[in-house]
Protein backbone atom coordinates (compact mmCIF):
# COMPACT_ATOMS: atom_id res chain seq x y z
CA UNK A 1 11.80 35.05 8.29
CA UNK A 2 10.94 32.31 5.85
CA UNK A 3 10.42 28.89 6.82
CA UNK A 4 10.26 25.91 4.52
CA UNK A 5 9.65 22.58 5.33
CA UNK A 6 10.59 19.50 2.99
CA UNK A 7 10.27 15.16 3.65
CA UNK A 8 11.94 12.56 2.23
CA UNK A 9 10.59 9.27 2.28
CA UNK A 10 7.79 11.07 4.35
CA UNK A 11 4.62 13.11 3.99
CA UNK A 12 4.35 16.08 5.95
CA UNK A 13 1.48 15.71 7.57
CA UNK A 14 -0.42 19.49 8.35
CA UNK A 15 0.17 18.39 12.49
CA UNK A 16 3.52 17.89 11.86
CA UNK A 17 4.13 21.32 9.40
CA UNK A 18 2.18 22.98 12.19
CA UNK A 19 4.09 21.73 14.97
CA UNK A 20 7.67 22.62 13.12
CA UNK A 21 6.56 25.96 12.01
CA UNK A 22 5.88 26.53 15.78
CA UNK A 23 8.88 25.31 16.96
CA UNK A 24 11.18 27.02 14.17
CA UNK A 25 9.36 30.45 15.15
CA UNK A 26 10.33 30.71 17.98
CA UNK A 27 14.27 30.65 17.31
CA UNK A 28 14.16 33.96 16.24
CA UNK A 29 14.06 34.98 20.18
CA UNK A 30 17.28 33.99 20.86
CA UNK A 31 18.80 35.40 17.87
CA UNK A 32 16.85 38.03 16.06
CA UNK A 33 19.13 38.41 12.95
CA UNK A 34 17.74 34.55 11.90
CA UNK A 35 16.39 35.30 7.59
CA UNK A 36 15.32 31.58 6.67
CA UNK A 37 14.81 28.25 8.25
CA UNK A 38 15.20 24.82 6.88
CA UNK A 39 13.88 21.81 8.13
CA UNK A 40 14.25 18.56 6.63
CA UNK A 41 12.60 15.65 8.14
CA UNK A 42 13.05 12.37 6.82
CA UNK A 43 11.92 8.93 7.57
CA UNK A 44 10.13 6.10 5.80
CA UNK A 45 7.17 3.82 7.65
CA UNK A 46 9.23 0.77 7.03
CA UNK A 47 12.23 2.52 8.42
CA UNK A 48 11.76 3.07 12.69
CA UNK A 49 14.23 5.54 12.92
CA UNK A 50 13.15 9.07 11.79
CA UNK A 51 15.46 12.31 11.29
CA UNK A 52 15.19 15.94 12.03
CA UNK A 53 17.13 18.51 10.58
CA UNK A 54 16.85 22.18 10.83
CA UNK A 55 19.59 24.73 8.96
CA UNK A 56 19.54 28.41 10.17
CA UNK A 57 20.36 30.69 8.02
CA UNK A 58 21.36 34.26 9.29
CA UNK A 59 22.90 37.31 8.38
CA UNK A 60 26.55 37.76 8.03
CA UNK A 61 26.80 34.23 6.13
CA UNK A 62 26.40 32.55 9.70
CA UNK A 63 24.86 29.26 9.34
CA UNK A 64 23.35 26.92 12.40
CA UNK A 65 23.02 23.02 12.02
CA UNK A 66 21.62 20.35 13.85
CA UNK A 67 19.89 16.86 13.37
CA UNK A 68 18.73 14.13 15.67
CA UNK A 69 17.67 10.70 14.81
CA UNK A 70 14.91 8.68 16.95
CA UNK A 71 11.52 6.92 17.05
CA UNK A 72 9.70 9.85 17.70
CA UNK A 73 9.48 12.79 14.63
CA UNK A 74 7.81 15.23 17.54
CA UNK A 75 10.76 14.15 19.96
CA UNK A 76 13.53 14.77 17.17
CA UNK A 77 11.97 18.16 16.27
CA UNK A 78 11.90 19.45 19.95
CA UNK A 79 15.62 18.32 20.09
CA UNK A 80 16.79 20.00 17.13
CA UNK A 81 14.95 23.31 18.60
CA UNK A 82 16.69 22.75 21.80
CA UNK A 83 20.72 22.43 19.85
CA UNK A 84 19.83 25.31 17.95
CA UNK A 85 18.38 27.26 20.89
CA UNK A 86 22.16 26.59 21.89
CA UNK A 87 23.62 27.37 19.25
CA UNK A 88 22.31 30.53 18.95
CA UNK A 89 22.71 31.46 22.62
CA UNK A 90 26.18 30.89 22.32
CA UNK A 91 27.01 32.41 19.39
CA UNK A 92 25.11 36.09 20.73
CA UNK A 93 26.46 36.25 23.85
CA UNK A 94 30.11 35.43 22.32
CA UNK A 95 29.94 38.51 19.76
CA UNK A 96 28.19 40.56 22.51
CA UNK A 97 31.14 40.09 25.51
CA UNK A 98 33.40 40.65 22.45
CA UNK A 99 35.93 43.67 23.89
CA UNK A 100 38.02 45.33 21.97
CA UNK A 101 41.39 46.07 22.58
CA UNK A 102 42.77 49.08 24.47
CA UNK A 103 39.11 49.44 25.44
């Protein structure tokens, strides 16, 4: 799984890559066919609103989104885990109960 991590308006501090990297890692428990991870976070220090964004990328051209906005970059990152961690959920136990007909 590749992970890459990119700012705008923002230096990525190593705390903050750390803390990401950590959080994006652990996706790939909910959904183990996850191949790369984006996250974008983006905020200025003359702007108080910051932005998280992570894009999932997984096999079968299935693509995850999800962003937050907030004061708090360690805040938005843990809520962009948590809609992904939904995501995700959702999506494997919808093609796992999947029955086929006749079955």
């Amino acid at each position: 799984m590749n992970i890459t991590i990119s700012g705008r308006h923002l230096d990525i501090t190593p705390a903050i890559r750390t803390y990401a990297e950590e959080k994006a890692g652990k996706l790939i428990k909910y959904y183990d066919l996850i191949q790369k991870i984006d996250i974008i976070l983006d905020g200025s220090a003359a702007a108080k609103t910051k932005r998280a964004e992570m894009v999932v990328d997984a096999e079968h051209n299935n693509r995850f989104v999800a962003h937050c906005d907030g004061e708090d970059l360690y805040g938005c990152i843990d809520q962009v885990a948590h809609k992904l961690q939904l995501q995700l959920t959702s999506h494997k136990e919808r093609f796992r109960n999947r029955k086929h007909p006749g079955e």
